[in-house]
N, C-alpha and C. Protein backbone atom coordinates (compact mmCIF):
# COMPACT_ATOMS: atom_id res chain seq x y z
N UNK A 1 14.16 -27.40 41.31
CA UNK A 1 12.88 -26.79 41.50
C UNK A 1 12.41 -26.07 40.24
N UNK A 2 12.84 -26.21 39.27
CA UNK A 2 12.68 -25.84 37.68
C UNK A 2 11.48 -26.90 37.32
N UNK A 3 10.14 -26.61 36.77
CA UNK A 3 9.13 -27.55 36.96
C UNK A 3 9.01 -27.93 35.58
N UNK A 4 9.75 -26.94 34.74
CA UNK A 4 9.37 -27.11 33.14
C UNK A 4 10.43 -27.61 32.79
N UNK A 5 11.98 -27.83 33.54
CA UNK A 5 12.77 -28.87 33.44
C UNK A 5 12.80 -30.12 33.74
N UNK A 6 12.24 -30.31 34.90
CA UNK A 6 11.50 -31.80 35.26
C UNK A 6 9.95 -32.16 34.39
N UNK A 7 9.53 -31.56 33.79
CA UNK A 7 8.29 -32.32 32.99
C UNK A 7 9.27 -32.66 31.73
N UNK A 8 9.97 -31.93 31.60
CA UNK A 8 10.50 -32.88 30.32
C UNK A 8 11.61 -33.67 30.51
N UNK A 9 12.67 -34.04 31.99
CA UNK A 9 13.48 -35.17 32.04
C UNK A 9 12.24 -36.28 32.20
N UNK A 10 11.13 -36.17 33.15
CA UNK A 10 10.86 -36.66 33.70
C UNK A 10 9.04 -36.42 33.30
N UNK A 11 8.83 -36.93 32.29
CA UNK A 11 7.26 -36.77 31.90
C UNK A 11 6.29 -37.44 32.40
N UNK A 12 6.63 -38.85 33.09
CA UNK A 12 5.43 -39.61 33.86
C UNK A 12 5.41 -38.89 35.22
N UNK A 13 6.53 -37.98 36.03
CA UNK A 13 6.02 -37.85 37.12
C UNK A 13 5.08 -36.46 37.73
N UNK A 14 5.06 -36.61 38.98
CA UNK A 14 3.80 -36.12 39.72
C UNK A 14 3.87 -35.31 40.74
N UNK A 15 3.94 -33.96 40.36
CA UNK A 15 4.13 -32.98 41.36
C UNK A 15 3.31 -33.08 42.62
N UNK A 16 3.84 -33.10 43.66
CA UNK A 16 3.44 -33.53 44.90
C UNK A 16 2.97 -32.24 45.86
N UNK A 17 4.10 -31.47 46.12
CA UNK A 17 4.04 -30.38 46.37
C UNK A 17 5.35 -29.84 47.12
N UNK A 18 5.62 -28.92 48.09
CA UNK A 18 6.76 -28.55 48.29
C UNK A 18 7.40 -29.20 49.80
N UNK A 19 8.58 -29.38 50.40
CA UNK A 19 8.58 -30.01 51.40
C UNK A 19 10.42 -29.58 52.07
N UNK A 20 10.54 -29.77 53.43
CA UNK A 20 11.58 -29.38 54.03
C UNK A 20 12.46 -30.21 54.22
N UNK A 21 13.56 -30.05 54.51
CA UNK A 21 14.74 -30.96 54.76
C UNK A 21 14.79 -30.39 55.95
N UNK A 22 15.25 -30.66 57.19
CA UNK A 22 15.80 -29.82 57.95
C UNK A 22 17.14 -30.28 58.11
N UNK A 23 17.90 -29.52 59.24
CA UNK A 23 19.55 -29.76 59.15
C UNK A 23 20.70 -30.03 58.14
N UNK A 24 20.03 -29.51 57.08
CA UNK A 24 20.62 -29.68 55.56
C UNK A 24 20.77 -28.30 54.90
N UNK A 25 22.26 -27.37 53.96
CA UNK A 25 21.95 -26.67 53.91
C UNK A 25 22.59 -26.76 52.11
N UNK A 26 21.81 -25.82 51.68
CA UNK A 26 22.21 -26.32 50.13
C UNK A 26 23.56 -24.90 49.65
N UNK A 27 23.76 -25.01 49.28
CA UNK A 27 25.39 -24.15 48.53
C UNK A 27 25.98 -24.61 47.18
N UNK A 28 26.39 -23.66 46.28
CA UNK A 28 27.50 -23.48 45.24
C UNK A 28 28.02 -24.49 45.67
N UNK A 29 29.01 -25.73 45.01
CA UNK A 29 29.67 -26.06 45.39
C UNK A 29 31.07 -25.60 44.43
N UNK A 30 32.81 -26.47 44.67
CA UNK A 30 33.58 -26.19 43.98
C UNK A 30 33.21 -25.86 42.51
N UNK A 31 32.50 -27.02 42.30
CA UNK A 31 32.12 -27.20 40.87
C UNK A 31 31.64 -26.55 40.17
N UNK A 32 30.74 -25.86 40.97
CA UNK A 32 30.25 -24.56 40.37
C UNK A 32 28.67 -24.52 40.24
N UNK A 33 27.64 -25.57 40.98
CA UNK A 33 26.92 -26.10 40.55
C UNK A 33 26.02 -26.04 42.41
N UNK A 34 24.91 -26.50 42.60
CA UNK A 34 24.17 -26.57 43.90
C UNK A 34 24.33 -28.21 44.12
N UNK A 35 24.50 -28.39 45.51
CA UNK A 35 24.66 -29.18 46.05
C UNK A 35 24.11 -28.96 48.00
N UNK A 36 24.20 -30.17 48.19
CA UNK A 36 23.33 -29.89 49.56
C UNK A 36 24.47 -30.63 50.65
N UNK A 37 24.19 -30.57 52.12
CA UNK A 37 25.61 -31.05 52.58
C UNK A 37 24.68 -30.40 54.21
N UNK A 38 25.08 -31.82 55.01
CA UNK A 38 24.06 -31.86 56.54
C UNK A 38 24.94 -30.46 56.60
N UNK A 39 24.14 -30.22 58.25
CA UNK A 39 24.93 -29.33 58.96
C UNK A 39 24.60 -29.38 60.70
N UNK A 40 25.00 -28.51 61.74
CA UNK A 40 24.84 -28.93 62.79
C UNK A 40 23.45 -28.31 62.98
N UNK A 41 22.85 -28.86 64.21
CA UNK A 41 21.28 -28.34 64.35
C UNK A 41 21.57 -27.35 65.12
N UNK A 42 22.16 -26.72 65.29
CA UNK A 42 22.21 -25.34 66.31
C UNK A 42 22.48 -24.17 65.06
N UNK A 43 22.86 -24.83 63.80
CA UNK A 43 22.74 -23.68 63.08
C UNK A 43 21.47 -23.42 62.22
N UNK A 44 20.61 -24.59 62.42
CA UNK A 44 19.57 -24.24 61.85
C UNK A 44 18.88 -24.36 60.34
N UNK A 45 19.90 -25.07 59.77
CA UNK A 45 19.77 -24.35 58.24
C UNK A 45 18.30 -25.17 57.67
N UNK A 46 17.84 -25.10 56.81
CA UNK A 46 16.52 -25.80 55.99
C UNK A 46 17.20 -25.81 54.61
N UNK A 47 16.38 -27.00 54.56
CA UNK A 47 16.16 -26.76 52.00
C UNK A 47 15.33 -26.98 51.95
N UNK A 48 14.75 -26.08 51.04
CA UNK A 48 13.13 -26.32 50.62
C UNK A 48 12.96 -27.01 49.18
N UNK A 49 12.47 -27.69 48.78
CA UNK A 49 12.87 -28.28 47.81
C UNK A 49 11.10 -29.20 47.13
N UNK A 50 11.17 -29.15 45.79
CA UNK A 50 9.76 -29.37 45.54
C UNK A 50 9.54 -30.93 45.50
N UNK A 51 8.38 -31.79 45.50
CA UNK A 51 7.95 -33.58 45.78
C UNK A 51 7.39 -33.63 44.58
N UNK A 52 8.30 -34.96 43.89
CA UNK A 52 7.77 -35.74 42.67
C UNK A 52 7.11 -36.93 43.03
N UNK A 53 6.30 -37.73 42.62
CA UNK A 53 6.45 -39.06 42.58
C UNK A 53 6.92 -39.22 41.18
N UNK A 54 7.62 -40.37 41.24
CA UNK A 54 8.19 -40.94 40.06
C UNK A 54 7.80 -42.33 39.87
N UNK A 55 8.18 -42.68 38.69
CA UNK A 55 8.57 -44.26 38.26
C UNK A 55 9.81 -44.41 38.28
N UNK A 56 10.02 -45.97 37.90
CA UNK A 56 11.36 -46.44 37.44
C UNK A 56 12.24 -46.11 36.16
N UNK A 57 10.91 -45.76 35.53
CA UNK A 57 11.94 -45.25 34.20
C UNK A 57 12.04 -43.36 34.26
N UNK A 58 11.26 -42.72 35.37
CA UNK A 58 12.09 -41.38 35.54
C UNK A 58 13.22 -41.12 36.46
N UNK A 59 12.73 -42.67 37.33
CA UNK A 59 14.49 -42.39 38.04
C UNK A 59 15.30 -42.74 37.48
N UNK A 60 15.64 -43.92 36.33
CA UNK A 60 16.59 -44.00 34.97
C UNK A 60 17.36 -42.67 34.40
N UNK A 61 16.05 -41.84 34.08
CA UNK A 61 16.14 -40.82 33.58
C UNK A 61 17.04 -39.89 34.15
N UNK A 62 16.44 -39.70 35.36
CA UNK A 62 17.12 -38.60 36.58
C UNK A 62 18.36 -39.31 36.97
N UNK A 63 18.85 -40.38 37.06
CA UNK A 63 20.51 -40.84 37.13
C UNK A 63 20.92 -40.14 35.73
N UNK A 64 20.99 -40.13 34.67
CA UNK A 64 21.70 -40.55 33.78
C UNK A 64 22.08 -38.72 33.39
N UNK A 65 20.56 -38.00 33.80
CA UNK A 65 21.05 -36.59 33.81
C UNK A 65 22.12 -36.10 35.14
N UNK A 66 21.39 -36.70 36.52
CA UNK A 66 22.66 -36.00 37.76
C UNK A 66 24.07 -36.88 37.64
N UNK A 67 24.45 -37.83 36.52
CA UNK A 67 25.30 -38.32 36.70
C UNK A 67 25.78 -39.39 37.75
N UNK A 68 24.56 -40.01 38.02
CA UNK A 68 24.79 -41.08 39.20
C UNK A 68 25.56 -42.57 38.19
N UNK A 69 26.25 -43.14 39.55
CA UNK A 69 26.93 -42.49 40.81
C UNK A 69 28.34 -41.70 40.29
N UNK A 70 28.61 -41.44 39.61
CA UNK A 70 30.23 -40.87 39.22
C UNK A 70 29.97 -39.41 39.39
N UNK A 71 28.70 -38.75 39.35
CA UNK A 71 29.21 -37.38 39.79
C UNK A 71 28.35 -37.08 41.12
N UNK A 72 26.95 -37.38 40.69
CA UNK A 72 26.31 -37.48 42.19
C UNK A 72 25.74 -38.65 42.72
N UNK A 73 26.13 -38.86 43.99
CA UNK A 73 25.51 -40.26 44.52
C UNK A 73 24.06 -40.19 45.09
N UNK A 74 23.33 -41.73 45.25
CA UNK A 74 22.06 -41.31 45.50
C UNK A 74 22.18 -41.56 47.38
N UNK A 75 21.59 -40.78 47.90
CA UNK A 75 21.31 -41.17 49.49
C UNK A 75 20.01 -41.38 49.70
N UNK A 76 19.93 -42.87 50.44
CA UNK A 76 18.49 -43.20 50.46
C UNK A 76 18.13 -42.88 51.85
N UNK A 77 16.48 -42.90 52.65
CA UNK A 77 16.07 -42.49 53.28
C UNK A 77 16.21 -40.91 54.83
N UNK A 78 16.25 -39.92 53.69
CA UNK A 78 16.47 -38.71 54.30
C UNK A 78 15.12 -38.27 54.15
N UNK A 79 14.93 -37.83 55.48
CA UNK A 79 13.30 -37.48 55.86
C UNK A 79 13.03 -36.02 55.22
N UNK A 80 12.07 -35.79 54.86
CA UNK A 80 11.70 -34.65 54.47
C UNK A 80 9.90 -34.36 55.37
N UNK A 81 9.74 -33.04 55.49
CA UNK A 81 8.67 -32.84 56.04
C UNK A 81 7.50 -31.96 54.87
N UNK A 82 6.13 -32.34 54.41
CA UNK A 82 5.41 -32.09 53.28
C UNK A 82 5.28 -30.61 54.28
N UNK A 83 5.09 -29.64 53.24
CA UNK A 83 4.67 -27.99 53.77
C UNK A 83 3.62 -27.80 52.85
N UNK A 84 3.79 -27.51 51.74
CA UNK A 84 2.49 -27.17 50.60
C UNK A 84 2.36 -28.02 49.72
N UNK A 85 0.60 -28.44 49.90
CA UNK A 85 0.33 -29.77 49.21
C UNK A 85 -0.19 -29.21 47.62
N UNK A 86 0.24 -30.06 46.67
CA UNK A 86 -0.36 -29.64 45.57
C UNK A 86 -2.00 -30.55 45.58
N UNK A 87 -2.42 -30.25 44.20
CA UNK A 87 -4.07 -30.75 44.06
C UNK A 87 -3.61 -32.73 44.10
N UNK A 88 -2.86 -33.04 44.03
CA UNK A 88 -2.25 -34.84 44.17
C UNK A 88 -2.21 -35.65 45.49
N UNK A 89 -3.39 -36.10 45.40
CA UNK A 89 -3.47 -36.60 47.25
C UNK A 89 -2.95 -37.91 47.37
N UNK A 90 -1.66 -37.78 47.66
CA UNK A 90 -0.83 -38.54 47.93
C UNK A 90 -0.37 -38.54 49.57
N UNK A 91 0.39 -37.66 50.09
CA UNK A 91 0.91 -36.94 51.36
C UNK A 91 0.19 -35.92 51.88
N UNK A 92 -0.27 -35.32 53.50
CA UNK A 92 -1.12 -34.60 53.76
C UNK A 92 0.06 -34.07 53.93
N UNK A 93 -0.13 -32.38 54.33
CA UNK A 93 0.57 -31.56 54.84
C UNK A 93 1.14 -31.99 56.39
N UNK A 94 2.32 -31.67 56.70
CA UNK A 94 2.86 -32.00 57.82
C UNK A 94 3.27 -33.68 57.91
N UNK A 95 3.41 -34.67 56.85
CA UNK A 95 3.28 -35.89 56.98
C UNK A 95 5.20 -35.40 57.21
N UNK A 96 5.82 -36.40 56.99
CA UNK A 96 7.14 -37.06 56.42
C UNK A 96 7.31 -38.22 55.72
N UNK A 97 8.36 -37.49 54.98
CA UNK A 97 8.99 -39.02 54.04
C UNK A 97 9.83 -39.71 54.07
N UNK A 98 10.46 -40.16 53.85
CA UNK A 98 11.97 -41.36 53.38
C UNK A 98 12.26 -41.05 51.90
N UNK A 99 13.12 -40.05 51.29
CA UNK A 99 13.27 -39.84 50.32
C UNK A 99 14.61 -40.14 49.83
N UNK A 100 14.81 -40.12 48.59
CA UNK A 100 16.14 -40.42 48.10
C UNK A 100 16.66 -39.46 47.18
N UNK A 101 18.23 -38.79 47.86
CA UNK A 101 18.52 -37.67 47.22
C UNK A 101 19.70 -38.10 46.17
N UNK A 102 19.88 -36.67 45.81
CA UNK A 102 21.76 -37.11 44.71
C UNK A 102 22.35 -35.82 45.47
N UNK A 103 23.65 -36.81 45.48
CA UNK A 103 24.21 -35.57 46.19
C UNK A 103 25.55 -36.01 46.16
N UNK A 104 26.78 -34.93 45.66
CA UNK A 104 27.88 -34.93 45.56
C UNK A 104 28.75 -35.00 46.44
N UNK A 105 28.91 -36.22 47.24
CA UNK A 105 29.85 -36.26 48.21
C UNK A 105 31.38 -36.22 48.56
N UNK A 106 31.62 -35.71 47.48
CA UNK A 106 33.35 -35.63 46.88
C UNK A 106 33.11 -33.97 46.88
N UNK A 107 32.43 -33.31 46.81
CA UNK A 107 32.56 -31.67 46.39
C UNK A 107 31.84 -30.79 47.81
N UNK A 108 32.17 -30.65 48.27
CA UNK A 108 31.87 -30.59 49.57
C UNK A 108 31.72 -29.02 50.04
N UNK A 109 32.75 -27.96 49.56
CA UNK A 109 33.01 -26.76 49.60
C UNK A 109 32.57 -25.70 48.88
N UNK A 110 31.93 -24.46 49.54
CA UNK A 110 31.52 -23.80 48.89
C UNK A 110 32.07 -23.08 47.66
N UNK A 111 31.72 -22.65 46.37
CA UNK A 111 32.73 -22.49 45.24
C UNK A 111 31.63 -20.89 45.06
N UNK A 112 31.98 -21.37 43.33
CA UNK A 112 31.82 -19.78 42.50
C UNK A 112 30.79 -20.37 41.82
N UNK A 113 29.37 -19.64 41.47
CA UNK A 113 28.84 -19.94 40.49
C UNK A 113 29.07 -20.37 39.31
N UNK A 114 29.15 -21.33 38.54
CA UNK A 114 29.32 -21.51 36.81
C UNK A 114 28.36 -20.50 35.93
N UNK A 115 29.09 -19.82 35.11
CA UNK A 115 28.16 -18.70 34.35
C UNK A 115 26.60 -18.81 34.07
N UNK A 116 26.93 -20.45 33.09
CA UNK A 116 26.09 -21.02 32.43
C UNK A 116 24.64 -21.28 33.32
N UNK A 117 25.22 -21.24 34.37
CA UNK A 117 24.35 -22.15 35.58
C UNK A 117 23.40 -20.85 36.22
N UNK A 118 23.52 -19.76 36.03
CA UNK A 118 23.02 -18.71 36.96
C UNK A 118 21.44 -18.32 36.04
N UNK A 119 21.20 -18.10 34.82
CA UNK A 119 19.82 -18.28 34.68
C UNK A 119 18.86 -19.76 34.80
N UNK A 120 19.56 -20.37 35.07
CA UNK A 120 18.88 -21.82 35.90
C UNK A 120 18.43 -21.34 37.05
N UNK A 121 19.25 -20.89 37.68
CA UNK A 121 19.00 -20.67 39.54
C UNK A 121 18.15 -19.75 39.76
N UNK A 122 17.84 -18.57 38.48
CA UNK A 122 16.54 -17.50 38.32
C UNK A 122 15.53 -18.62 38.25
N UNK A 123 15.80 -19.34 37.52
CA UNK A 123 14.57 -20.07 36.99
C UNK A 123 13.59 -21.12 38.43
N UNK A 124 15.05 -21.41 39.03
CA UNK A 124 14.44 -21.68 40.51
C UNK A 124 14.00 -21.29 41.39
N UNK A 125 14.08 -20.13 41.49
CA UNK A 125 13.89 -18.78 42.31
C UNK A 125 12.55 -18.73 41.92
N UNK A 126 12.27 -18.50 40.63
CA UNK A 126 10.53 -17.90 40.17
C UNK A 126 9.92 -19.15 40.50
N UNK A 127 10.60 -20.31 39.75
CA UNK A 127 9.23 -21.33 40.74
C UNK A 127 8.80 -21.82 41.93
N UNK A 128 10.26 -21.86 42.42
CA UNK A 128 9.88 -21.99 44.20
C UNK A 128 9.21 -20.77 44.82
N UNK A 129 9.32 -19.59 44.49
CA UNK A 129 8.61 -18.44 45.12
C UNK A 129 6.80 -18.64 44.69
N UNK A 130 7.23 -18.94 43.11
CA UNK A 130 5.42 -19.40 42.59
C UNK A 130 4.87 -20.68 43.35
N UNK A 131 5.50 -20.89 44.09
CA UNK A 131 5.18 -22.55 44.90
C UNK A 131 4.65 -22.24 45.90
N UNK A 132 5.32 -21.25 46.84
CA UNK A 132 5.45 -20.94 48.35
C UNK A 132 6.70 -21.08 49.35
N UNK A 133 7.56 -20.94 48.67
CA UNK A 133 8.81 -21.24 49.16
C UNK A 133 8.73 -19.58 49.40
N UNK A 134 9.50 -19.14 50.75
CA UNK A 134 9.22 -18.08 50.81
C UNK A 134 10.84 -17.29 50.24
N UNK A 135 10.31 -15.87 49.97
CA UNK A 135 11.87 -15.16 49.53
C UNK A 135 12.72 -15.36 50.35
N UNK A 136 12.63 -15.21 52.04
CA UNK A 136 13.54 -14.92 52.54
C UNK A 136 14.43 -16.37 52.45
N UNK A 137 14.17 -17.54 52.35
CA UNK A 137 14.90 -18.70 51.88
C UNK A 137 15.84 -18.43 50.78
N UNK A 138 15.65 -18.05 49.89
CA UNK A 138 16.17 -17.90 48.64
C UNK A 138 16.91 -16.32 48.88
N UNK A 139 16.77 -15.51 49.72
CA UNK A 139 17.86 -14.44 50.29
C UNK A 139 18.87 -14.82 50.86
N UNK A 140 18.51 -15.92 51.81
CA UNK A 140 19.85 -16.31 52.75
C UNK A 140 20.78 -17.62 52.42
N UNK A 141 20.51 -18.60 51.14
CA UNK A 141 21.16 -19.10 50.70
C UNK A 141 21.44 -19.50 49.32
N UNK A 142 20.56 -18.60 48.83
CA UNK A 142 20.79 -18.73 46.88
C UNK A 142 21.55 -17.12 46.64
N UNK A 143 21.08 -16.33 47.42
CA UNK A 143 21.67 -15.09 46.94
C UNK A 143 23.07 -14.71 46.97
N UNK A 144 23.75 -15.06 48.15
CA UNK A 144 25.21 -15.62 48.32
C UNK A 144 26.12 -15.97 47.08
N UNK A 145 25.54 -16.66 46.27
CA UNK A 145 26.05 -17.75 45.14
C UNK A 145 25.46 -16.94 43.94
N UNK A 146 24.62 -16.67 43.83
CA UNK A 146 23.67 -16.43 42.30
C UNK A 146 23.09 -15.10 42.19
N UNK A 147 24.11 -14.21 40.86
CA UNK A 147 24.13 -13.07 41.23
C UNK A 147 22.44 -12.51 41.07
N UNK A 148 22.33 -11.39 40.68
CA UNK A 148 20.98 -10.80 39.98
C UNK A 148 21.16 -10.60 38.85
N UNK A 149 20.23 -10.56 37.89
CA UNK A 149 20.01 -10.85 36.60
C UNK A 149 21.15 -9.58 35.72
N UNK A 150 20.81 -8.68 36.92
CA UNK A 150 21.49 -7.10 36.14
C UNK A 150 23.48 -7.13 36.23
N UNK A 151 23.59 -8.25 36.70
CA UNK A 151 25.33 -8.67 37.64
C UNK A 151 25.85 -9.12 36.56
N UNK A 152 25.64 -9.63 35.55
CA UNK A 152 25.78 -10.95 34.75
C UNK A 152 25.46 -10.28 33.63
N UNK A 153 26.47 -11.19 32.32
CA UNK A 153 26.03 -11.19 31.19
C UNK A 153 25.26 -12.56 30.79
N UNK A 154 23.96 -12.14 30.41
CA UNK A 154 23.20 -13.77 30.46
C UNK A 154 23.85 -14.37 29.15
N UNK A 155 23.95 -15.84 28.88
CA UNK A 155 24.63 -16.22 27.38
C UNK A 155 23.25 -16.32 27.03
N UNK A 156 23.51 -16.06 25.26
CA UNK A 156 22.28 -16.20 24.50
C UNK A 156 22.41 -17.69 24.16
N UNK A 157 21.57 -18.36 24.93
CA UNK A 157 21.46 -19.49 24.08
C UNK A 157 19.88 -19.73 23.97
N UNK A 158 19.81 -20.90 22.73
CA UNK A 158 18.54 -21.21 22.80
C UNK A 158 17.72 -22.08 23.72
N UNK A 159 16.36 -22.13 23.02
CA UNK A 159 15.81 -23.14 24.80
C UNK A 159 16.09 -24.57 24.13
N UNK A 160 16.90 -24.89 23.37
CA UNK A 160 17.18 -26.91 22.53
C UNK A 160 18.57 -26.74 23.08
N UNK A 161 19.35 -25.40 23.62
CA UNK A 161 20.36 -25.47 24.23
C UNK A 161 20.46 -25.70 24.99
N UNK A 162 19.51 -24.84 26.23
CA UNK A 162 19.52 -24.89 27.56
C UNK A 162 18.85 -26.43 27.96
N UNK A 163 17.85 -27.04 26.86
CA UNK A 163 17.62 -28.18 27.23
C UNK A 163 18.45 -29.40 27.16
N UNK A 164 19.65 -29.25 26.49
CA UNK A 164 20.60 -30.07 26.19
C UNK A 164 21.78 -29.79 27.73
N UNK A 165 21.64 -28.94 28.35
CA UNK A 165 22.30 -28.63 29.28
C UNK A 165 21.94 -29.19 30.53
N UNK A 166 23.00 -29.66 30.97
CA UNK A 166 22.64 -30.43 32.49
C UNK A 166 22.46 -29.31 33.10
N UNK A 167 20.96 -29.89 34.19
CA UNK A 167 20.72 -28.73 35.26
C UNK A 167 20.71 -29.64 36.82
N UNK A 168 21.30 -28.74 37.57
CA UNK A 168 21.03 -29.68 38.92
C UNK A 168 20.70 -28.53 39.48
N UNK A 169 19.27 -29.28 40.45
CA UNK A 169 18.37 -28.02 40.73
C UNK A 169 18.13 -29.20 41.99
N UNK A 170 17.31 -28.70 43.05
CA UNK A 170 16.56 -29.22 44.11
C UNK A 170 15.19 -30.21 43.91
N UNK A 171 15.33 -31.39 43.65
CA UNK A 171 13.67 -32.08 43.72
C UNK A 171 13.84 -33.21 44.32
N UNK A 172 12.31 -33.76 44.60
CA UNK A 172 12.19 -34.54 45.91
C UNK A 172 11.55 -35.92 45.17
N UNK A 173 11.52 -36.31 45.29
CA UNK A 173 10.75 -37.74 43.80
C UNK A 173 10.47 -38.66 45.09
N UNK A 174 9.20 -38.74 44.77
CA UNK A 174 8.72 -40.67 45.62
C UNK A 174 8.31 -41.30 45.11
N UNK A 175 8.74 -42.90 45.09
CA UNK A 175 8.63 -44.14 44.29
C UNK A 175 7.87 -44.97 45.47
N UNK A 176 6.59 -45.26 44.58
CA UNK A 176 6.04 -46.30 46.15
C UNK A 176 6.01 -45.00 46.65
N UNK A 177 6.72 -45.87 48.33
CA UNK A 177 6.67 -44.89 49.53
C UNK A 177 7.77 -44.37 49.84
N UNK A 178 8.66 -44.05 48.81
CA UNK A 178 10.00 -43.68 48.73
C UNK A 178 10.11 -41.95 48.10
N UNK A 179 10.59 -41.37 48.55
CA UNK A 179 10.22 -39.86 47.79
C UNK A 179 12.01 -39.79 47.45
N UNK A 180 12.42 -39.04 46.62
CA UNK A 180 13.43 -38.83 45.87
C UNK A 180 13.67 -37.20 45.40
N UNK A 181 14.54 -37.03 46.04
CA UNK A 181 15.75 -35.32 46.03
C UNK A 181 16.52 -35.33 45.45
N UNK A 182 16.69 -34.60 44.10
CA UNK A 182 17.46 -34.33 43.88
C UNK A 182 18.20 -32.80 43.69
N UNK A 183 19.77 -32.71 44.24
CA UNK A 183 20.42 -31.09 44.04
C UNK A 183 21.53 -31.69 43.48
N UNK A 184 21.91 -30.38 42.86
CA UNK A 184 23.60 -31.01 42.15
C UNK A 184 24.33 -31.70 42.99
N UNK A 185 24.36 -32.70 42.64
CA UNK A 185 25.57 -33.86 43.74
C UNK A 185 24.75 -34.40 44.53
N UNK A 186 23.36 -33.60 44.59
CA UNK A 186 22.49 -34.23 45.50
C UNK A 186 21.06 -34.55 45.32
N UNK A 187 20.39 -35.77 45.52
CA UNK A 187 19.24 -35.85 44.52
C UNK A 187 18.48 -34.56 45.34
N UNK A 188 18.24 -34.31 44.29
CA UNK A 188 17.88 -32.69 44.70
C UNK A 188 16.27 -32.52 45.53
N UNK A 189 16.23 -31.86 46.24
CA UNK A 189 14.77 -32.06 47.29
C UNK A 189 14.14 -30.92 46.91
C-alpha cells in the first residue's frame, strides 16, 4: 500500500482504489516481513489493501520483486470487495473481483518485525490512512508487529537505498478482469 513504491516497480499501472478481502488476516510473518494467511469466519478478520490495474509487463515486474514463485506464490481468483473508488472508472464501489495475490505459503507463523522493514510499514500506514483505510485497521493488526517511530532506531539510509530494497506491502492489481494482491508471500491486496 506504499503508492510511491508501486509507481516506480510498476509505472504503467492504475490506481483503482481501495478494496477488502474478507476472511483473510495479514501478519509479520517468520521472516520478518507481511504476509496474509485465510482465517476462520467467526473470527472475522479483513485486509484492506489498495487496486491496481496492471499490464503484463508490471506483473513481470511485480514477480521478479515478490520473488515469485520461490519466495511468494501467486494465488489466483480471491475475491476482493471495491470500498473507495479512485477518479479511474473501472469498478463501482461495492462491485467484486477475482484477483491474484502473492503470498508465502511456506511461512505461515507469526514472527518479529525485520528492522529494515518497519519504516516501510509507516509508509503504509500514511497511505492507507490517506486512502481511507481506517486507523482502527491498522491498530488491530499492523500495530502488533510494527513498532512506533519513537521504539526504533530508524537506519539512515538513502531513498536509491530504500529503492533498491525489496518491499512487500499489500496491493491488489487487475489485468483484464483479473485484479492482483500483492503482501509479502502474498500478492499483496
Amino acid at each position: 500500500m506504499w503508492r510511491e513504491q508501486m509507481e516506480r516497480r510498476c509505472p504503467d499501472s492504475k490506481f483503482i482504489g481501495v478494496g477488502t478481502l474478507r476472511n483473510w488476516r495479514w501478519f509479520i510473518n517468520e521472516r520478518g516481513v507481511a504476509n496474509l494467511i485465510r482465517s476462520e469466519e467467526d473470527q472475522r478478520d479483513i485486509v484492506y489493501g489498495f487496486i491496481y490495474q496492471i499490464n503484463a509487463r508490471d506483473e513481470a515486474n511485480l514477480d521478479r520483486y515478490e520473488g515469485s514463485p520461490e519466495i511468494y506464490q501467486k494465488v489466483h481468483d480471491v475475491t476482493v470487495e471495491l470500498i473507495v473508488r479512485s477518479k479511474v472508472d473501472v469498478v463501482g464501489i461495492g462491485d467484486t473481483l477475482d484477483t491474484l495475490v502473492y503470498m508465502d505459503q511456506n511461512h505461515v507463523t507469526d514472527g518479529k518485525i525485520r528492522q529494515e522493514y518497519i519504516p516501510r510499514m509507516h509508509r503504509v500506514m500514511e497511505d492507507g490512512i490517506r486512502e481511507g483505510i481506517p486507523t482502527a485497521y491498522f491498530d488491530k493488526y499492523f500495530k502488533p508487529f510494527v513498532p512506533s517511530p519513537s521504539s526504533y532506531d530508524a537506519p539512515k539510509m538513502k531513498s536509491s537505498e530504500l529503492s533498491m530494497q525489496r518491499k512487500h506491502l499489500v496491493h491488489m492489481f487487475i489485468q483484464g478482469t483479473r485484479a492482483c494482491l500483492p503482501v509479502d508471500g502474498i500478492c499483496r491486496f
